[in-house]
PDB file of N, CA and C in Angstrom:
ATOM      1  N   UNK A   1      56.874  84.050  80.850  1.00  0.00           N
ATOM      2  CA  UNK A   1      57.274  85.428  81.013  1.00  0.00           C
ATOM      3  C   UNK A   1      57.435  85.800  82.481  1.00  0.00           C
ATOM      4  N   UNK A   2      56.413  85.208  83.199  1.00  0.00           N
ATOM      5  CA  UNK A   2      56.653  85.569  84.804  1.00  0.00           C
ATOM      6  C   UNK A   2      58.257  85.022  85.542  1.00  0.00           C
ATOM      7  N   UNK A   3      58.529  84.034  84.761  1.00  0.00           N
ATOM      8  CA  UNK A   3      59.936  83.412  85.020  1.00  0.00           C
ATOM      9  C   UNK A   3      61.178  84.429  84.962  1.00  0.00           C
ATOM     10  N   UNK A   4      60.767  84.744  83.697  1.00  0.00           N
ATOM     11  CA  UNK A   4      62.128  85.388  83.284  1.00  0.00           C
ATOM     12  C   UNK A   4      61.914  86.782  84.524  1.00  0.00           C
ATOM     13  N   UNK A   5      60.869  87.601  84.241  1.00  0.00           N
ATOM     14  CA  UNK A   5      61.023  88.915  85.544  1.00  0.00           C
ATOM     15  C   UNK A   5      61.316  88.747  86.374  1.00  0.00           C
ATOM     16  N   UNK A   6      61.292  87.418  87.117  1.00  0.00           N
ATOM     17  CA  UNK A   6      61.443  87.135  88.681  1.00  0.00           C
ATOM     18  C   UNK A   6      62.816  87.104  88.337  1.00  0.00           C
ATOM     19  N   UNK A   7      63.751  86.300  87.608  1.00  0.00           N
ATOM     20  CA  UNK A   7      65.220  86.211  87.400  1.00  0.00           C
ATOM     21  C   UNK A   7      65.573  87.045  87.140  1.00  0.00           C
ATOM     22  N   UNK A   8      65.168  88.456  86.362  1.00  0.00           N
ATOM     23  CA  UNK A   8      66.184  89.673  86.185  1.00  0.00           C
ATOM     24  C   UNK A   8      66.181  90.276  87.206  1.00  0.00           C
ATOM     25  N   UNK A   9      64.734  90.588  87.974  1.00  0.00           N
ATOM     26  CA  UNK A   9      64.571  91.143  89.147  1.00  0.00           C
ATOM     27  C   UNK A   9      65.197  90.841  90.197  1.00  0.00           C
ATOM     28  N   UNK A  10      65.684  90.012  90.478  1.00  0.00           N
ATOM     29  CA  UNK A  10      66.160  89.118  91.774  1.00  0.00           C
ATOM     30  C   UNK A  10      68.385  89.896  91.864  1.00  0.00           C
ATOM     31  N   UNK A  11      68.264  90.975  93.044  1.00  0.00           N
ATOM     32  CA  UNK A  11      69.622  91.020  92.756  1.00  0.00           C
ATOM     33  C   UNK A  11      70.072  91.063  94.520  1.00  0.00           C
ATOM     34  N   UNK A  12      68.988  90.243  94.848  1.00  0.00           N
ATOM     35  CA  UNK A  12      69.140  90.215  96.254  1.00  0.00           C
ATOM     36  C   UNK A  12      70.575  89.337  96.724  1.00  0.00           C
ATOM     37  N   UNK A  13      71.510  88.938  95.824  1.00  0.00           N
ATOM     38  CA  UNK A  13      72.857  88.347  96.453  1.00  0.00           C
ATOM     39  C   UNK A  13      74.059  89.102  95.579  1.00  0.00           C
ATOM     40  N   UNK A  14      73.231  90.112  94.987  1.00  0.00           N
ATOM     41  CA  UNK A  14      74.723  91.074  94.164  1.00  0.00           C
ATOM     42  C   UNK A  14      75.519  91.731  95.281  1.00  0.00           C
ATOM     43  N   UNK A  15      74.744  92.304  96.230  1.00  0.00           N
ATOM     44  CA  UNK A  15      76.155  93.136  97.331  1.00  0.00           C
ATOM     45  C   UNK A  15      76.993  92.191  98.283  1.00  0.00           C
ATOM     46  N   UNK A  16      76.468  90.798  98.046  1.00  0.00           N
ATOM     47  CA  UNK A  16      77.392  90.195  98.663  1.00  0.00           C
ATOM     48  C   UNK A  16      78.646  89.819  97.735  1.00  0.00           C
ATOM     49  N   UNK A  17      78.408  89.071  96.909  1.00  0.00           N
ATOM     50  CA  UNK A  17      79.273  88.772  95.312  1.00  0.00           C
ATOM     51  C   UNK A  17      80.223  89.773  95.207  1.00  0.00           C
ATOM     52  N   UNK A  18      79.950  91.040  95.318  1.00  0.00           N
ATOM     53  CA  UNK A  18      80.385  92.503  94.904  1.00  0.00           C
ATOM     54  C   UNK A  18      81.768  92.380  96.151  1.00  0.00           C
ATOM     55  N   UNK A  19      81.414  92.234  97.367  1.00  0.00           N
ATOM     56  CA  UNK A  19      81.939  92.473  98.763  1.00  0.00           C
ATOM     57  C   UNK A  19      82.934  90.937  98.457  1.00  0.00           C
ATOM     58  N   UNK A  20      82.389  90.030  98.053  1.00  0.00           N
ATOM     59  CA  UNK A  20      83.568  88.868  97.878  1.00  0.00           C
ATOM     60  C   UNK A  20      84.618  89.530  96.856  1.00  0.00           C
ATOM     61  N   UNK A  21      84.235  89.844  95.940  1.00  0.00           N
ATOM     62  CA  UNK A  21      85.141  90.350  94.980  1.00  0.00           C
ATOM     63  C   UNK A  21      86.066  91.250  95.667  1.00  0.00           C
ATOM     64  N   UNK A  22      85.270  92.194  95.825  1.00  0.00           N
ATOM     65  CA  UNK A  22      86.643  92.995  96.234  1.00  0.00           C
ATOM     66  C   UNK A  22      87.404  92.775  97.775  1.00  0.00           C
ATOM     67  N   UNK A  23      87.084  91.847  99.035  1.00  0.00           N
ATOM     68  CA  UNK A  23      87.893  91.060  99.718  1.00  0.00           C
ATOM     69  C   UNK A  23      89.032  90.282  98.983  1.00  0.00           C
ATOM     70  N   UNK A  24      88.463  89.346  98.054  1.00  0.00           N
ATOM     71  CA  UNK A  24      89.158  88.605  97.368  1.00  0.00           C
ATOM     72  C   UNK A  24      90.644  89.719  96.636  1.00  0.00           C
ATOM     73  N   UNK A  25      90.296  90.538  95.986  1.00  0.00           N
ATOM     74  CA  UNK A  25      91.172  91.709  95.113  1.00  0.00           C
ATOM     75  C   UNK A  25      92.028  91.947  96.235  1.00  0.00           C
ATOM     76  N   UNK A  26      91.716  92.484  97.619  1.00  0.00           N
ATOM     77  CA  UNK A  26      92.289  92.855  98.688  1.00  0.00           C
ATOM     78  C   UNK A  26      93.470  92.149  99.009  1.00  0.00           C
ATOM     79  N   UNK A  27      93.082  90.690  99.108  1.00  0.00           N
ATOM     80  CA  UNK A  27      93.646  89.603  99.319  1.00  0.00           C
ATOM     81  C   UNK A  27      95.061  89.228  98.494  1.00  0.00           C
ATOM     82  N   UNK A  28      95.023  89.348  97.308  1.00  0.00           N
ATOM     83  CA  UNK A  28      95.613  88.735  96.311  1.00  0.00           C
ATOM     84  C   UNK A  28      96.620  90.183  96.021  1.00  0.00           C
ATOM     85  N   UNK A  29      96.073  91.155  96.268  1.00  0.00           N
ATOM     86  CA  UNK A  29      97.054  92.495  96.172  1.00  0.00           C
ATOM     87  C   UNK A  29      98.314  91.984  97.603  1.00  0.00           C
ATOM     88  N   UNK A  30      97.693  92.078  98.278  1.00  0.00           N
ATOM     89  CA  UNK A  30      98.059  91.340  99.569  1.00  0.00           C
ATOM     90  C   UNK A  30      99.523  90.553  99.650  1.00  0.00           C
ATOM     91  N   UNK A  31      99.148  89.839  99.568  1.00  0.00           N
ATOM     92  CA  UNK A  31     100.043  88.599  98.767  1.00  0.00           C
ATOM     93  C   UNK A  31     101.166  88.513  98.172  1.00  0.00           C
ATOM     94  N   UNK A  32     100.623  89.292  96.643  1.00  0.00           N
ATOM     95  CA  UNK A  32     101.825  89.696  95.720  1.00  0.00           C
ATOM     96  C   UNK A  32     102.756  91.016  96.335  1.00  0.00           C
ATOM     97  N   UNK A  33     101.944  91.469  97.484  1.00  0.00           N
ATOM     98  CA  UNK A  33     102.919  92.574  97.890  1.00  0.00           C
ATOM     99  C   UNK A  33     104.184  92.069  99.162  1.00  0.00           C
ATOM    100  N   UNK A  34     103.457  90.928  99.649  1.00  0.00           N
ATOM    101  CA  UNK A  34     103.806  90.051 100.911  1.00  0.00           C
ATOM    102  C   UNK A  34     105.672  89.408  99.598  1.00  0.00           C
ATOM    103  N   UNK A  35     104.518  88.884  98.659  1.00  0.00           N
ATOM    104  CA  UNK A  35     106.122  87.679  97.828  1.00  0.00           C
ATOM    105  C   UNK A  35     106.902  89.017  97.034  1.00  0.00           C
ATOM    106  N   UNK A  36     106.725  90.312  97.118  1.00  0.00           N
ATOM    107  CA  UNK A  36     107.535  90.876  96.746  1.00  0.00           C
ATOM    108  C   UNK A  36     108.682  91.438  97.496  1.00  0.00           C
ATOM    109  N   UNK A  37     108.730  91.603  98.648  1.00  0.00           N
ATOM    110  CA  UNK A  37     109.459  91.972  99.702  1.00  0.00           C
ATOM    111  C   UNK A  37     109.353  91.045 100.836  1.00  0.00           C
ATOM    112  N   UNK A  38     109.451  89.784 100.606  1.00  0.00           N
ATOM    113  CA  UNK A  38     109.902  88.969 101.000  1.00  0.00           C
ATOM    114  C   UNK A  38     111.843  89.042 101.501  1.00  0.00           C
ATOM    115  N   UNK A  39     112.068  89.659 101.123  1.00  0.00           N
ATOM    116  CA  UNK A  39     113.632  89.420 101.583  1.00  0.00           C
ATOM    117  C   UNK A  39     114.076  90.645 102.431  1.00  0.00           C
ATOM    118  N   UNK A  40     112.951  91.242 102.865  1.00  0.00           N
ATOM    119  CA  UNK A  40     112.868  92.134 104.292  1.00  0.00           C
ATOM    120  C   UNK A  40     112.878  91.593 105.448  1.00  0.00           C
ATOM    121  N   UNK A  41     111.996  90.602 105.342  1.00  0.00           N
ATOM    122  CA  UNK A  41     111.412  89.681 106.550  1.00  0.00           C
ATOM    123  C   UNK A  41     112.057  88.706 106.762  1.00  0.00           C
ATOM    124  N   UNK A  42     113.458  88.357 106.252  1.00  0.00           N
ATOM    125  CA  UNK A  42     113.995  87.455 106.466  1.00  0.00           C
ATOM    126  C   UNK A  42     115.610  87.599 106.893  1.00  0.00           C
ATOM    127  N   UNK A  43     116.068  86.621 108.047  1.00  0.00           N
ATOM    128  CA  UNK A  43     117.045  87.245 109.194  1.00  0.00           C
ATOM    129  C   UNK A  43     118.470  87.268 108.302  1.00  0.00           C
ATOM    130  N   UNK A  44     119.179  87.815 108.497  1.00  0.00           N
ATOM    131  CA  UNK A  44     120.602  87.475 107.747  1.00  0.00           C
ATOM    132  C   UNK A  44     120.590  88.600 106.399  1.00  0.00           C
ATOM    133  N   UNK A  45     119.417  89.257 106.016  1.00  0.00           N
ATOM    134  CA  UNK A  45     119.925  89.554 104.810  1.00  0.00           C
ATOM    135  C   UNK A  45     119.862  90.782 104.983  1.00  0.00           C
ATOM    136  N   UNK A  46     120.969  91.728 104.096  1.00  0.00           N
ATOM    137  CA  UNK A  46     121.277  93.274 104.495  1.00  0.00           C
ATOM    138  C   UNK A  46     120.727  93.894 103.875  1.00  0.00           C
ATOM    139  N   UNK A  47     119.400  93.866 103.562  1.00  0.00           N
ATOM    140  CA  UNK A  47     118.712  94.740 103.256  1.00  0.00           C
ATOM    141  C   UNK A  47     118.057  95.773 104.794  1.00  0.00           C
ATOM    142  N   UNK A  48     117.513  96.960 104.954  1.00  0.00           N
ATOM    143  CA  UNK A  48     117.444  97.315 106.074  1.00  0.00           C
ATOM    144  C   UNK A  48     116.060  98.481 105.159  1.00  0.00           C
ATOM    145  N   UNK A  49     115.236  98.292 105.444  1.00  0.00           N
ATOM    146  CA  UNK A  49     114.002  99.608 105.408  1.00  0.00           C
ATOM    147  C   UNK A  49     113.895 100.428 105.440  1.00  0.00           C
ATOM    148  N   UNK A  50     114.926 101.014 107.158  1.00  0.00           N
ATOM    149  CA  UNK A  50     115.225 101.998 107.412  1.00  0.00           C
ATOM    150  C   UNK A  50     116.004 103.012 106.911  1.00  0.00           C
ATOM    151  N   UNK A  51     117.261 102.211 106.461  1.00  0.00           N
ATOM    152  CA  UNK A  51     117.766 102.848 105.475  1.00  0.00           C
ATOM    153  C   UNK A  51     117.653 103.165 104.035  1.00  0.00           C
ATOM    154  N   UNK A  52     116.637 102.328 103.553  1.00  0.00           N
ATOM    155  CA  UNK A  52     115.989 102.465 102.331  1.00  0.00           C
ATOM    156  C   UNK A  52     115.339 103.714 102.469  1.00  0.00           C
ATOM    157  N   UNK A  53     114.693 103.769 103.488  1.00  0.00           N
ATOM    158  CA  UNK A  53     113.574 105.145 103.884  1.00  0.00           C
ATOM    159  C   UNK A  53     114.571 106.309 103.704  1.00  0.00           C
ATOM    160  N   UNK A  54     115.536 106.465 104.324  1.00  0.00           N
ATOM    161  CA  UNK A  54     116.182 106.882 104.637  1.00  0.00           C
ATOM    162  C   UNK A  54     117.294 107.926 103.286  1.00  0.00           C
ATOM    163  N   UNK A  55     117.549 106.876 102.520  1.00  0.00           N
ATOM    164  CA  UNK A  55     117.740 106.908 100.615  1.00  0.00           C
ATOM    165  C   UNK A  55     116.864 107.839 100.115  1.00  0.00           C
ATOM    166  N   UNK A  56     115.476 107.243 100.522  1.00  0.00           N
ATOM    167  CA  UNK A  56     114.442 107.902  99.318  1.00  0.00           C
ATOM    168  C   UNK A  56     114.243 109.320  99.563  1.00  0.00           C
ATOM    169  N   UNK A  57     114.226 109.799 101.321  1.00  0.00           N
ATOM    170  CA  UNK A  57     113.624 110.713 101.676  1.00  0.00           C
ATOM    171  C   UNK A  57     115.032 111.904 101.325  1.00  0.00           C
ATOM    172  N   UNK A  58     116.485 111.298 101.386  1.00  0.00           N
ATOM    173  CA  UNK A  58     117.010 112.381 101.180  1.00  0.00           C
ATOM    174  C   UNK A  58     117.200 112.397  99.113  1.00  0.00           C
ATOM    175  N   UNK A  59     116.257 111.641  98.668  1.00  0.00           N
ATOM    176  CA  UNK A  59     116.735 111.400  96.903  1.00  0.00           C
ATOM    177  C   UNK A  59     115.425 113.031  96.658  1.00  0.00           C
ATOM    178  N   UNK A  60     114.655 112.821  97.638  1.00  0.00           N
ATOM    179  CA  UNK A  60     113.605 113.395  97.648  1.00  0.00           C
ATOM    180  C   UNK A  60     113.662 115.086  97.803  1.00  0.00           C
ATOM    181  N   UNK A  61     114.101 115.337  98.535  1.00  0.00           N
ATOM    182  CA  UNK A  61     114.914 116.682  99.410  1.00  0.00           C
ATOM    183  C   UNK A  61     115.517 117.117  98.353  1.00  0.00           C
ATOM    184  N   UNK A  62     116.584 116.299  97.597  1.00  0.00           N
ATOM    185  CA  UNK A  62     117.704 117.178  97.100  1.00  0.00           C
ATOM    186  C   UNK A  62     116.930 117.544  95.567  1.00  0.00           C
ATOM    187  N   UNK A  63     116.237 116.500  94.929  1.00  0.00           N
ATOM    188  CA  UNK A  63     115.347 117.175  93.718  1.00  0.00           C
ATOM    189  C   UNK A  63     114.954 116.243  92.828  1.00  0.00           C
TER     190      UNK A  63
END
């Protein structure tokens, strides 16, 4: 019985686990946001940001 209390009791490495997890989540959001707009970052192609920005903010304005 003294076994088992010491093992439920023991959560002295949960806020680290917790802090990997959500680095890790960070990471991988990261990523998939990096391989989604991938064809921003790359030279030659006519896509432009600015003018995307540019689209939204007046799609935005008018209603």
């Amino acid at each position: 019985m003294i076994v088992n209390r010491t093992i439920l009791g023991d959560e002295s490495g949960q806020g680290a686990a917790e802090y990997l997890l959500l680095f890790g989540g960070v990471i991988v959001i990261s990523i998939m946001a990096l391989l989604m707009y991938k064809e921003y970052f790359k030279k030659g192609v006519p896509f432009n940001a600015g003018d995307d920005l540019n689209t939204v903010r007046a799609c935005t304005k008018s209603g």
